[in-house]
N, C-alpha and C. Protein backbone atom coordinates (compact mmCIF):
# COMPACT_ATOMS: atom_id res chain seq x y z
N UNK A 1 19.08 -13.27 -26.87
CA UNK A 1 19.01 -14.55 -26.19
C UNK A 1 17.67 -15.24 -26.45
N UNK A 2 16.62 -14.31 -26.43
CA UNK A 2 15.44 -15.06 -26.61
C UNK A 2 15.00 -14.70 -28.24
N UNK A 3 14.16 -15.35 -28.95
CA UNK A 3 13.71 -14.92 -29.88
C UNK A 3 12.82 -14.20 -29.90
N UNK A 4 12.35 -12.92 -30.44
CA UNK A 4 10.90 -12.48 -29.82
C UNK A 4 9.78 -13.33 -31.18
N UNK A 5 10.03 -14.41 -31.98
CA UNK A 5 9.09 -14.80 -32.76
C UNK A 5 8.29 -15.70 -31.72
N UNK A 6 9.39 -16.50 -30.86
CA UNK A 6 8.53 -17.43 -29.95
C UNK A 6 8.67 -16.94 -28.91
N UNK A 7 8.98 -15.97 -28.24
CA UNK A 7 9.16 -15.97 -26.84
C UNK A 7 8.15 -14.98 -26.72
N UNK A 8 7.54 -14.68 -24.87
CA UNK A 8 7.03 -13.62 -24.43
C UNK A 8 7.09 -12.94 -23.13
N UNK A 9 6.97 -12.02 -23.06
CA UNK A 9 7.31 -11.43 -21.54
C UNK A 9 6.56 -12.28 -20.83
N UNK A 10 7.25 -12.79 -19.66
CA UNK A 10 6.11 -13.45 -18.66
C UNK A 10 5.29 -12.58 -17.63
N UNK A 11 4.40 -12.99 -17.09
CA UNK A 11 3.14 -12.19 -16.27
C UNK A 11 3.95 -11.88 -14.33
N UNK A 12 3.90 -11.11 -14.13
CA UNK A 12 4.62 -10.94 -12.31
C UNK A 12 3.47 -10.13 -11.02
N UNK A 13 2.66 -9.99 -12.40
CA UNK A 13 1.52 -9.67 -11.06
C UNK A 13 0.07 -10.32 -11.14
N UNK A 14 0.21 -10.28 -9.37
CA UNK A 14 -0.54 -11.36 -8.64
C UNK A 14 -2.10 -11.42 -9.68
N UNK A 15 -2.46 -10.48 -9.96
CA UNK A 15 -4.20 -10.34 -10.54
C UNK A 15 -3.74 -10.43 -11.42
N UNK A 16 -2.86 -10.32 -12.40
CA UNK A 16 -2.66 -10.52 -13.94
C UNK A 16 -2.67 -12.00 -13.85
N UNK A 17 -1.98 -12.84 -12.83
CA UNK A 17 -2.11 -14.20 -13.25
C UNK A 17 -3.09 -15.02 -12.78
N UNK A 18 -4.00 -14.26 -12.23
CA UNK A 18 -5.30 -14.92 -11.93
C UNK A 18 -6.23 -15.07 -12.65
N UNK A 19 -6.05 -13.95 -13.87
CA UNK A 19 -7.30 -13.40 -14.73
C UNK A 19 -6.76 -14.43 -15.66
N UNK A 20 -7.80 -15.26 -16.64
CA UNK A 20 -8.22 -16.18 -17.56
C UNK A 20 -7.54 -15.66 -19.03
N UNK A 21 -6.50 -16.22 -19.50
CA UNK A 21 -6.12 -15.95 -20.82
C UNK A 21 -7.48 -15.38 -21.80
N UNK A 22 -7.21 -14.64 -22.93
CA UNK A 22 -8.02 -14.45 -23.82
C UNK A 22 -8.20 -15.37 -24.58
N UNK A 23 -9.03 -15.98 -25.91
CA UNK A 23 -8.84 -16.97 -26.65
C UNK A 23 -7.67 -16.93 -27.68
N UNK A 24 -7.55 -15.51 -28.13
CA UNK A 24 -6.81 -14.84 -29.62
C UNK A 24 -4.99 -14.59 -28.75
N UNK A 25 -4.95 -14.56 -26.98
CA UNK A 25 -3.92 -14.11 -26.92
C UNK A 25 -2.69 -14.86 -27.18
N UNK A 26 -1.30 -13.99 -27.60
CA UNK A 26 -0.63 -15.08 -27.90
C UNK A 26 0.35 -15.89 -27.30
N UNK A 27 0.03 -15.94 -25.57
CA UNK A 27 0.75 -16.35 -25.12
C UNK A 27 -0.21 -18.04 -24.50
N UNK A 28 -1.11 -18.37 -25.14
CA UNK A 28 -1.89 -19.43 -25.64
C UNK A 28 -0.54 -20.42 -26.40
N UNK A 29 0.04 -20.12 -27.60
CA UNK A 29 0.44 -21.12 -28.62
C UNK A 29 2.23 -20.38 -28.61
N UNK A 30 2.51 -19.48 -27.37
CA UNK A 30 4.44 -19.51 -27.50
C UNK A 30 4.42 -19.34 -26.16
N UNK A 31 5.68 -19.57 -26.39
CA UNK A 31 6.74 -19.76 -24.91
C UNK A 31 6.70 -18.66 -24.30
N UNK A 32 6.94 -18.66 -23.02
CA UNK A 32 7.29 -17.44 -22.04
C UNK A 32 8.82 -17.32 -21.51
N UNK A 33 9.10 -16.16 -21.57
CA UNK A 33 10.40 -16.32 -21.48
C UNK A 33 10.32 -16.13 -19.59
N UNK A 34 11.42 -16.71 -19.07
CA UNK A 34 11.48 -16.88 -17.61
C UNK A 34 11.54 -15.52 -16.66
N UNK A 35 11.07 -15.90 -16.03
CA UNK A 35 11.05 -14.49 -14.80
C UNK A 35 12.29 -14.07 -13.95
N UNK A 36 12.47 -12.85 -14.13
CA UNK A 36 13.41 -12.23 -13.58
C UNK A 36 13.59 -12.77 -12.14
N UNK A 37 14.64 -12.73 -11.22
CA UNK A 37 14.68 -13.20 -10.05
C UNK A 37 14.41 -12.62 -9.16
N UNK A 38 14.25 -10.67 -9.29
CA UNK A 38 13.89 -9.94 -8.69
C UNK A 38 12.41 -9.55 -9.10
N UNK A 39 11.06 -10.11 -10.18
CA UNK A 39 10.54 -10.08 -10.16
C UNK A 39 9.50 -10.49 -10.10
N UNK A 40 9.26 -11.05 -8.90
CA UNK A 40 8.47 -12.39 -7.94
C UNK A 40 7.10 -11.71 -8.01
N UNK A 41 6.42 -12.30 -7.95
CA UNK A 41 4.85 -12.06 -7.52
C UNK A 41 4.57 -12.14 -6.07
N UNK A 42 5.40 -11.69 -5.72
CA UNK A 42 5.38 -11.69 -3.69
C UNK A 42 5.05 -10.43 -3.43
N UNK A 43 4.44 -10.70 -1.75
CA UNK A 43 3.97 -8.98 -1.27
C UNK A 43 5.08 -8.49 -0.88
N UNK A 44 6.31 -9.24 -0.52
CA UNK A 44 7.38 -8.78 0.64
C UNK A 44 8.58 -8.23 -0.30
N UNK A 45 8.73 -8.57 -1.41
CA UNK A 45 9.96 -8.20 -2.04
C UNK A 45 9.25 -6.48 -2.61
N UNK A 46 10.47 -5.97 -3.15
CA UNK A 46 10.30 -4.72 -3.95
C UNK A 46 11.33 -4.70 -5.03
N UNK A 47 11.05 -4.26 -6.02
CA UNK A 47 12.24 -3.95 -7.39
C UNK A 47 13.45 -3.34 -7.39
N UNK A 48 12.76 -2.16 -6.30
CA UNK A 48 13.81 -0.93 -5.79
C UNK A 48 15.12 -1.34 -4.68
N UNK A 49 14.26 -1.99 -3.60
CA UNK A 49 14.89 -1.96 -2.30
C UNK A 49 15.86 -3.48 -2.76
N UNK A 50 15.38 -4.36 -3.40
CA UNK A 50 16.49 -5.18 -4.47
C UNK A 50 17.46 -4.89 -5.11
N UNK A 51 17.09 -3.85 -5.91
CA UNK A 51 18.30 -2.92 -6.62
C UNK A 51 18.67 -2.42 -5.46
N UNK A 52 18.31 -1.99 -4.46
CA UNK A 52 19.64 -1.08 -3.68
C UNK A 52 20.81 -2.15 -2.91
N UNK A 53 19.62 -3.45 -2.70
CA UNK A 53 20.80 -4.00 -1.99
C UNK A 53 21.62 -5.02 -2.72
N UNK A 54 21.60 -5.21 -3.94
CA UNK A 54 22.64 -5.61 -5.04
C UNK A 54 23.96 -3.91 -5.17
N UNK A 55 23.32 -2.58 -5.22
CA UNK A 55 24.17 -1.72 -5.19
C UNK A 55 25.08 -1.24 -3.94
N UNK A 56 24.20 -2.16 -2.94
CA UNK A 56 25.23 -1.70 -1.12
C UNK A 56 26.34 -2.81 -1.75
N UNK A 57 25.86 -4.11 -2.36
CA UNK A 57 26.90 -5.27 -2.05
C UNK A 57 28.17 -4.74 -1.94
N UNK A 58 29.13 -4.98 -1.23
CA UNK A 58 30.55 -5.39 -1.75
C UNK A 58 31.32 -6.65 -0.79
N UNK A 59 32.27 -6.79 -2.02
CA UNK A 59 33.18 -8.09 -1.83
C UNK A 59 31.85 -9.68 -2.10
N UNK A 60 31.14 -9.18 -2.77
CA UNK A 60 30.03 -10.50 -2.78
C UNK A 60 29.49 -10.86 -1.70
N UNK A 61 29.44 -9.76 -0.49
CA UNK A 61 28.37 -10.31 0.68
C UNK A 61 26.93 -9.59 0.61
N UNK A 62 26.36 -10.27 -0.08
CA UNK A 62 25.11 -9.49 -0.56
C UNK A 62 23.95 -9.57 0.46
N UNK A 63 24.48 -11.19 1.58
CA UNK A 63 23.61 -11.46 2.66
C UNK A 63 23.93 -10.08 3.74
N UNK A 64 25.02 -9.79 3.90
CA UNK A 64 25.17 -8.79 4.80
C UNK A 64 24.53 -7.15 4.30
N UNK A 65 24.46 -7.22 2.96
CA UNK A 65 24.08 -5.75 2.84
C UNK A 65 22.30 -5.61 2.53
N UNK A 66 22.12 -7.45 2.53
CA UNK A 66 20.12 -7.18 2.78
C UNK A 66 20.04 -7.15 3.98
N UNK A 67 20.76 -7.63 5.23
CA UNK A 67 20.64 -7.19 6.47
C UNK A 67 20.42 -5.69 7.23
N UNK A 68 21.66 -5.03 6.27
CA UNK A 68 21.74 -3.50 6.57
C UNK A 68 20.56 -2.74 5.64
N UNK A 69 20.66 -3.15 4.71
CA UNK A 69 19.05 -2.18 4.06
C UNK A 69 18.09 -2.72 4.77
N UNK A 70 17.78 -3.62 5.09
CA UNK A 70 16.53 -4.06 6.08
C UNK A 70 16.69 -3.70 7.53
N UNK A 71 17.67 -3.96 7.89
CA UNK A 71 17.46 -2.86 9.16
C UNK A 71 17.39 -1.43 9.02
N UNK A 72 18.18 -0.98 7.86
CA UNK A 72 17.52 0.58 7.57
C UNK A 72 16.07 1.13 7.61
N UNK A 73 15.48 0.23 6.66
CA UNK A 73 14.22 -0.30 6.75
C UNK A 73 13.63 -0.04 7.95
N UNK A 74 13.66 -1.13 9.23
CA UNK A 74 13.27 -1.19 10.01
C UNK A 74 13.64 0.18 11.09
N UNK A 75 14.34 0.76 11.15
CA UNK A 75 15.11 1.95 11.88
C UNK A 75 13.66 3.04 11.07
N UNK A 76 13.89 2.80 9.70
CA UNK A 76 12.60 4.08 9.38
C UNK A 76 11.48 3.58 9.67
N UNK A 77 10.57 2.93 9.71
CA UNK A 77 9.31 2.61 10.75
C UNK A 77 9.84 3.08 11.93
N UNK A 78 10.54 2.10 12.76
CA UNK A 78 10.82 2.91 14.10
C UNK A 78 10.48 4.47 14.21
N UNK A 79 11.26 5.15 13.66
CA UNK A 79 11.65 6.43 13.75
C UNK A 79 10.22 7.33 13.21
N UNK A 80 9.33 6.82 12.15
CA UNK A 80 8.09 7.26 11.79
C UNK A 80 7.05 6.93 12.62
N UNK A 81 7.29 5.39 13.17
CA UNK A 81 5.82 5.32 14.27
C UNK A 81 6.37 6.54 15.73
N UNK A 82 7.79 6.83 15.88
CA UNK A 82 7.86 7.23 17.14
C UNK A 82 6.91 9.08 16.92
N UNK A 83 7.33 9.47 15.69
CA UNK A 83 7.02 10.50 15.35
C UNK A 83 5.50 10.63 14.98
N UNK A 84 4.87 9.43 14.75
CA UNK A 84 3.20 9.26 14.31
C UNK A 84 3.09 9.21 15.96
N UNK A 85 3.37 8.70 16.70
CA UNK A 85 2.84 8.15 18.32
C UNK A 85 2.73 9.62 19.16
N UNK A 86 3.55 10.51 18.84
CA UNK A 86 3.83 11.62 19.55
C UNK A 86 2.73 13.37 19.10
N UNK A 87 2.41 12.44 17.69
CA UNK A 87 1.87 13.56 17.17
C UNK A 87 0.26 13.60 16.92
N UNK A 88 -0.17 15.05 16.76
CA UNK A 88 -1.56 15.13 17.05
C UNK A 88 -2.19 14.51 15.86
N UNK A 89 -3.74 14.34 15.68
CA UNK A 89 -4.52 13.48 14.64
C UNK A 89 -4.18 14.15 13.42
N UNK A 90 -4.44 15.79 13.74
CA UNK A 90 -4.06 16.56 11.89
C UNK A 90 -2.52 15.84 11.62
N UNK A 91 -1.99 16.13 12.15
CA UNK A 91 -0.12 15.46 11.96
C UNK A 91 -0.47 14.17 11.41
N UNK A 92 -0.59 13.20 12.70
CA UNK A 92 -0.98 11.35 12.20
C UNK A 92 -1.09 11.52 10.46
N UNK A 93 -1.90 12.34 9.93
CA UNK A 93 -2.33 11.95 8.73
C UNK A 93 -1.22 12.13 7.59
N UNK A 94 -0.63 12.98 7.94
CA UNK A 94 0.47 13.51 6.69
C UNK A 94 1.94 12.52 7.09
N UNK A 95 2.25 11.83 8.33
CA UNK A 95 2.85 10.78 8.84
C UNK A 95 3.16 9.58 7.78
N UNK A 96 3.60 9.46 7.22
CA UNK A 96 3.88 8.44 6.10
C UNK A 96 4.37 7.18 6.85
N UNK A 97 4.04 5.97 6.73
CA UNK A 97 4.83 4.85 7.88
C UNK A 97 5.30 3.85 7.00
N UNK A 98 4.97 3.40 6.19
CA UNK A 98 5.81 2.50 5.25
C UNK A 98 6.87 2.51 5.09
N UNK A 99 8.00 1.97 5.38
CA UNK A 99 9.44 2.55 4.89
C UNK A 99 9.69 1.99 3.76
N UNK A 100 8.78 0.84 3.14
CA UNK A 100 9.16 0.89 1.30
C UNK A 100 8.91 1.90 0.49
N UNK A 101 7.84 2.86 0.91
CA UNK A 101 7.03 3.86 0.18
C UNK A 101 7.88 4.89 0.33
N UNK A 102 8.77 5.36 1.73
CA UNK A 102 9.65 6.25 2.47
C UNK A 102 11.30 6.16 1.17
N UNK A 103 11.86 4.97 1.34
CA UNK A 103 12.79 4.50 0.28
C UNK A 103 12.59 4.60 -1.07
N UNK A 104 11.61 4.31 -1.78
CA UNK A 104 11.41 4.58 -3.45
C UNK A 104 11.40 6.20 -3.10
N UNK A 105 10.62 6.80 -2.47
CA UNK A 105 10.18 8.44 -2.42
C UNK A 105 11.96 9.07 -2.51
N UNK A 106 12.40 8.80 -1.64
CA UNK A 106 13.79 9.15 -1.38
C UNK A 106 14.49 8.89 -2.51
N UNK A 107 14.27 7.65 -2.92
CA UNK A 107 15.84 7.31 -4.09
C UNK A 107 15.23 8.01 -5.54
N UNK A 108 14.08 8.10 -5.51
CA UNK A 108 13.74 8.78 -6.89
C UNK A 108 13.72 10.56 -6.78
N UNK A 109 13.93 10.86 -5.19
CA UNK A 109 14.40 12.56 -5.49
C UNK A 109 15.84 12.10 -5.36
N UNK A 110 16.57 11.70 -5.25
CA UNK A 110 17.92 11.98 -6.22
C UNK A 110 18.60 11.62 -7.39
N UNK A 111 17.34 10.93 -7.69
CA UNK A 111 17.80 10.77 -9.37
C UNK A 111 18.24 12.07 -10.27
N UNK A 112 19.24 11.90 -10.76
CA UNK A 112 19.67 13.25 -11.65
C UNK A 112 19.20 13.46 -13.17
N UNK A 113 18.91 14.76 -13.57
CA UNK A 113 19.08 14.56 -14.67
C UNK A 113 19.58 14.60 -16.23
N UNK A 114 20.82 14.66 -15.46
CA UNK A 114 22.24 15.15 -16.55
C UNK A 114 23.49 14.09 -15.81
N UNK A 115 24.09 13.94 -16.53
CA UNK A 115 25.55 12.82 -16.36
C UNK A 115 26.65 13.60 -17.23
N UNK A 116 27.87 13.96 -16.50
CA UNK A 116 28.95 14.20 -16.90
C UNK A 116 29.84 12.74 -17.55
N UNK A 117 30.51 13.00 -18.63
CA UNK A 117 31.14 11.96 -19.68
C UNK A 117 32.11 12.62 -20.17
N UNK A 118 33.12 12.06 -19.91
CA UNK A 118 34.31 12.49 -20.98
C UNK A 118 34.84 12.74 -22.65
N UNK A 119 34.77 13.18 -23.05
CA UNK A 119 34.64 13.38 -24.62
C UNK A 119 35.69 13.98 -24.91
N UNK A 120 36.71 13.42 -25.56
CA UNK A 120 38.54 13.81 -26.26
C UNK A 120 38.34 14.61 -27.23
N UNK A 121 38.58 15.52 -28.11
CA UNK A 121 38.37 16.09 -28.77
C UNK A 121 40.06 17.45 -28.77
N UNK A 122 40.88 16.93 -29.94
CA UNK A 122 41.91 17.50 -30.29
C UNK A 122 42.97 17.22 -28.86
N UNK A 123 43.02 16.02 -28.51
CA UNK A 123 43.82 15.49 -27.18
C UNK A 123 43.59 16.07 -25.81
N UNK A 124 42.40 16.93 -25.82
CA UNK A 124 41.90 17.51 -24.28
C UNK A 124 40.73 16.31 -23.94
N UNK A 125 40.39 16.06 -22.79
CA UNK A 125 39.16 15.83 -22.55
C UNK A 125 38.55 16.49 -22.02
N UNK A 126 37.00 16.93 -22.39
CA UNK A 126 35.87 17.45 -21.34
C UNK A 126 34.99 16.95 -21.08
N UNK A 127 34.38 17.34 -19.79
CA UNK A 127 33.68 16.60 -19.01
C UNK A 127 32.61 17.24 -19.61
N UNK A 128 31.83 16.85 -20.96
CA UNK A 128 30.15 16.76 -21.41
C UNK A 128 29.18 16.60 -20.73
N UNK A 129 27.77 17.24 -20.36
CA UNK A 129 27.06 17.01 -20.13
C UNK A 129 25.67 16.06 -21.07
N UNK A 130 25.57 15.05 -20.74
CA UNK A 130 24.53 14.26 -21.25
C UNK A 130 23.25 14.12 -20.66
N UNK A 131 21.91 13.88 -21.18
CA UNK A 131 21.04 13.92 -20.51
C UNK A 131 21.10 11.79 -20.14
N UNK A 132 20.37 11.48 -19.13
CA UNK A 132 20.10 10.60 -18.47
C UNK A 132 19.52 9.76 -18.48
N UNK A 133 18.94 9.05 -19.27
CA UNK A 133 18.14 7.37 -18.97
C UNK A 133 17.08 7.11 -17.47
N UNK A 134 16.49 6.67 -17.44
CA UNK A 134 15.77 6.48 -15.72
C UNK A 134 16.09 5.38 -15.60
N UNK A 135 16.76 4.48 -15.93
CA UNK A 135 16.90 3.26 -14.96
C UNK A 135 18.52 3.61 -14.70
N UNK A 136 19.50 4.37 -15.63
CA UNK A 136 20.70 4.96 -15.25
C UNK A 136 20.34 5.79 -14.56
N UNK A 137 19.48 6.73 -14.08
CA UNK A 137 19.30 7.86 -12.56
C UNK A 137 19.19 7.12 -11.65
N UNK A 138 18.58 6.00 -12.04
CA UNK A 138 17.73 5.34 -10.45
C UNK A 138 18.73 4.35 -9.75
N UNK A 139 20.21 3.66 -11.06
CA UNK A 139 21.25 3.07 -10.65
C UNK A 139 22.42 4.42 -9.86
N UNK A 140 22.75 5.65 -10.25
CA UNK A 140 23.38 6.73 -9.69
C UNK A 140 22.69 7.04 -8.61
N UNK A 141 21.70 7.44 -8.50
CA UNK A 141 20.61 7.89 -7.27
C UNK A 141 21.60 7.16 -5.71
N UNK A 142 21.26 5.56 -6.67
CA UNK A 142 21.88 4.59 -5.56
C UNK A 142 23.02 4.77 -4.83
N UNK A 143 23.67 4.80 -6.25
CA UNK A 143 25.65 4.94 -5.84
C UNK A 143 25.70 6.02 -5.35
N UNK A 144 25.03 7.37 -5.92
CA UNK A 144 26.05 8.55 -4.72
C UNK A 144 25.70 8.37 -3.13
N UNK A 145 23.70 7.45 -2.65
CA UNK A 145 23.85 7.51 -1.77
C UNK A 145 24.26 6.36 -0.95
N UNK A 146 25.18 5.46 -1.31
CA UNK A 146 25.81 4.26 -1.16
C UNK A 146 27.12 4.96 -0.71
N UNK A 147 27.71 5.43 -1.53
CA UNK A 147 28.90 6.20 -1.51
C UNK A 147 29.20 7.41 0.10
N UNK A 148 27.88 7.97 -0.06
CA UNK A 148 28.24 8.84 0.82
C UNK A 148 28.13 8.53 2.21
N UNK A 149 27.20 7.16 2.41
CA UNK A 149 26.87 6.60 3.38
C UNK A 149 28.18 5.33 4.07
N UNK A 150 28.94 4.97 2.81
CA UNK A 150 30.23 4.61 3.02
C UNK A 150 31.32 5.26 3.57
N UNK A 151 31.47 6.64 3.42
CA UNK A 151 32.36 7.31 4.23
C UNK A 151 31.67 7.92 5.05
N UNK A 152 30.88 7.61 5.47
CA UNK A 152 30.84 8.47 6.76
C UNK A 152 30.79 7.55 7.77
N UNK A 153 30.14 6.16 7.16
CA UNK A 153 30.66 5.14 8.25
C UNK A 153 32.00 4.61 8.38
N UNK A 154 32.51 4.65 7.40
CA UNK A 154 34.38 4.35 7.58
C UNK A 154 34.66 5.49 8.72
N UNK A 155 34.42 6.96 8.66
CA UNK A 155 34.91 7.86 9.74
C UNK A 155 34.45 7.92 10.66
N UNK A 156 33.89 6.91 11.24
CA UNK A 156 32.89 6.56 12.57
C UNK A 156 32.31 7.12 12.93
N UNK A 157 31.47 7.81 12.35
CA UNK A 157 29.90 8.41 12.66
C UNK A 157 29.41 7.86 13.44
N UNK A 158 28.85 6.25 13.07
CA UNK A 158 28.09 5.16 12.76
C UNK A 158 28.06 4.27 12.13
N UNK A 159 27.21 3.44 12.14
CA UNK A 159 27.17 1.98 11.21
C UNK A 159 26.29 2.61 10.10
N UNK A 160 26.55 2.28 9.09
CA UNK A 160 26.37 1.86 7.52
C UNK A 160 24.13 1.96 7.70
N UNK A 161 23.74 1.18 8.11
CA UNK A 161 22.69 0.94 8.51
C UNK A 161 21.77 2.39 8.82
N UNK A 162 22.29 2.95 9.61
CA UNK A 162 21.82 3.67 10.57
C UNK A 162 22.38 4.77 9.80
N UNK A 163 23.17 5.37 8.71
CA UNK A 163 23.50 6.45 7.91
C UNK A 163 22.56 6.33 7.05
N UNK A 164 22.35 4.68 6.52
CA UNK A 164 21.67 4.89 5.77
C UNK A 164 19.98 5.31 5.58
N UNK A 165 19.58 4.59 7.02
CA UNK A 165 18.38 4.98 7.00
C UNK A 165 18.21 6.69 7.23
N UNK A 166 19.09 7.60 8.06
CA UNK A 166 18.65 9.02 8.06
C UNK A 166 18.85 9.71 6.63
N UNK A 167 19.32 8.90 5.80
CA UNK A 167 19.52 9.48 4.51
C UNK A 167 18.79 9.23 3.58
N UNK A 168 17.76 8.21 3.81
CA UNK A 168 16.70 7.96 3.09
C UNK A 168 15.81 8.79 3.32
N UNK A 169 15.32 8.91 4.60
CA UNK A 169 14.12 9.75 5.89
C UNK A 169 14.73 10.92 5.11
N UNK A 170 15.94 12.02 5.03
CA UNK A 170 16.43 13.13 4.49
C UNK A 170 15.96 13.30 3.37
N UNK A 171 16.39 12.33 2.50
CA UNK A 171 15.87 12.57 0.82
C UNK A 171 15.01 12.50 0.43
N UNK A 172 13.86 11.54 1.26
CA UNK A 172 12.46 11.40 1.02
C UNK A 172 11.58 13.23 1.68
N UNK A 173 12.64 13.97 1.39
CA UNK A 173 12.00 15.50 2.10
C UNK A 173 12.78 15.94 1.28
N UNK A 174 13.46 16.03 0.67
CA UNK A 174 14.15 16.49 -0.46
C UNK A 174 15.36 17.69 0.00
N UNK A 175 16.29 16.36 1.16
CA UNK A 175 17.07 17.11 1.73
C UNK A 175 18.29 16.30 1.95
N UNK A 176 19.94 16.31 2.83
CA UNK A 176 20.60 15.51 2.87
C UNK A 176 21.63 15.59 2.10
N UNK A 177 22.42 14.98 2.37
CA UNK A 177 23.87 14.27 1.58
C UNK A 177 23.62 14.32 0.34
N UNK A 178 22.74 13.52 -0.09
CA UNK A 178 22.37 12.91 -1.43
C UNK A 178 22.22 14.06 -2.13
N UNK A 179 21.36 14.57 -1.94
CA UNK A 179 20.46 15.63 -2.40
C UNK A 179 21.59 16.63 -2.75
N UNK A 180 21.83 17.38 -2.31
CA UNK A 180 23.24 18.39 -2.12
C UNK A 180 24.10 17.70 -3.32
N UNK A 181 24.65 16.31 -3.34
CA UNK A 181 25.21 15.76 -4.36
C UNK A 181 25.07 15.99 -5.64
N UNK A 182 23.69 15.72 -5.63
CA UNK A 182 22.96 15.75 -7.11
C UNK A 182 22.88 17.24 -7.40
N UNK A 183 22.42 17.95 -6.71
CA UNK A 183 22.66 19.41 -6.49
C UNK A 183 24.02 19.85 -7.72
N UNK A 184 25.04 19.85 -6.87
CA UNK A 184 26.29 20.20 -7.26
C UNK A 184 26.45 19.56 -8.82
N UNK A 185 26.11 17.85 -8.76
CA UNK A 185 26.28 17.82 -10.02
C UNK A 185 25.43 18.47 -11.13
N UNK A 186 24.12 19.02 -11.03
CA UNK A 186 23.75 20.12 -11.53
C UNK A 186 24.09 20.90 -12.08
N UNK A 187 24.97 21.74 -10.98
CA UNK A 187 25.73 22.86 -11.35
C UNK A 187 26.96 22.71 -11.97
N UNK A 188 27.49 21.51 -11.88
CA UNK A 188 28.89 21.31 -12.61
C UNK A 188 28.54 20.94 -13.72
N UNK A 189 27.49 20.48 -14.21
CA UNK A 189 26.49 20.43 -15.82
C UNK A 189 26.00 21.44 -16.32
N UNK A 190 25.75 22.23 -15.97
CA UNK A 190 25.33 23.77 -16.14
C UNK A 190 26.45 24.53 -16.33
N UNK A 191 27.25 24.35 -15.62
CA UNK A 191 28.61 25.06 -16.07
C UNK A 191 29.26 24.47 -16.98
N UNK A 192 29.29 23.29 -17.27
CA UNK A 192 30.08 22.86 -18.58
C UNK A 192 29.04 22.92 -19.63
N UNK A 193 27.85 23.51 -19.99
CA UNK A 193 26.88 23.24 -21.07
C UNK A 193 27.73 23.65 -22.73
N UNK A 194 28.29 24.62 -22.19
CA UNK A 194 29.37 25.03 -23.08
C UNK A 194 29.90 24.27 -24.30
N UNK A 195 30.26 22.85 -23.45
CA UNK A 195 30.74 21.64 -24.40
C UNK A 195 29.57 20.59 -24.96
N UNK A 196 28.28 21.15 -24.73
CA UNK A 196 27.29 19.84 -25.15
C UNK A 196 27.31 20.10 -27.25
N UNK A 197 27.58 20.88 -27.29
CA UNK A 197 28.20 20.25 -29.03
C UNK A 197 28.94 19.45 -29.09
N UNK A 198 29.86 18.82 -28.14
CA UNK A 198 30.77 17.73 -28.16
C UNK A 198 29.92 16.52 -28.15
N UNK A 199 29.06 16.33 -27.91
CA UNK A 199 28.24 15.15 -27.76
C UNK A 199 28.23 14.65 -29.10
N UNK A 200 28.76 13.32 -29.35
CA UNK A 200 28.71 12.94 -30.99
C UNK A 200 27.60 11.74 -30.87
């Protein structure tokens, strides 16, 4: 879409676009190609917690599922200041309170790192193990814990929101639904290694 003879990545952080072009650089004499929509030079947005709530969407209500990740959000502060408020000064310190910092921590321990794929070979298919990409872990990470946080609110646990935030708080300890998920798919990659000559 863009050419890379004239085009260039554009700049998204705040001190990069403060600091004074070089004379020789070459985004002096070409175009910049336009900025991502999720990659604002704002304090309030994040890359991650964007991607998750494009991956909660469904049916195109994307306003309703930044509501529910943001109140997830907000449910983990809650739940960390109640636990910082209660606890002694050595504790306070190891107390993590950010729940953006709480959410990336979490969604990047369940990133996997093997993907099962189907591969035909003499009219059978097997389920191949492939190794993984990081922006494909960090899109799965999402979905299994999208997924699992979907049925358990369909079986009335709870609201969607409120699954989701104990499942973030869980995985950011390297524990939970999620975790267990990725787990298993592990082992169901490990057990099929058998077929990774099928990989063409």
């Amino acid at each position: 879409m863009y050419d890379p003879r004239v085009f260039r990545e554009p700049v998204s952080n705040v001190q990069e676009l403060r600091k004074p072009l070089d004379v020789d650089d070459e985004r002096n004499f070409l175009f910049l190609k336009a900025m991502k929509s999720d990659a604002t030079p704002v304090f309030y947005r994040d890359s991650v917690i964007d991607k998750l709530i494009r991956v909660c969407t469904k049916d195109g209500e994307k306003e309703t599922s930044r509501k529910n990740v943001l109140s997830a959000l907000e449910t983990i502060k809650r739940r960390q200041y109640k636990a910082w408020a209660k606890a002694n000064d050595e504790e306070k310190k190891s107390i993590e309170l950010d729940p953006f910092v709480i959410a990336r921590k979490g969604i990047k321990n369940c990133h996997p790192l093997m993907k099962l794929q189907g591969v035909t070979r003499g009219g059978t298919t097997y389920q191949v193990p492939f190794p993984i990409e990081e922006p494909e872990a960090e899109f799965r990470a999402m979905k299994m814990m999208r997924d699992i946080c979907r049925v358990r609110a369909k079986h009335g646990e709870t609201h969607f929101r409120d699954i989701l935030a104990t499942e973030l708080l869980a995985a950011s300890q390297n524990e939970g639904s999620t975790i267990t998920a990725k787990q298993e798919l592990h082992k169901t990659c490990e057990a099929n290694r058998a077929y990774a000559h099928y990989r063409a």
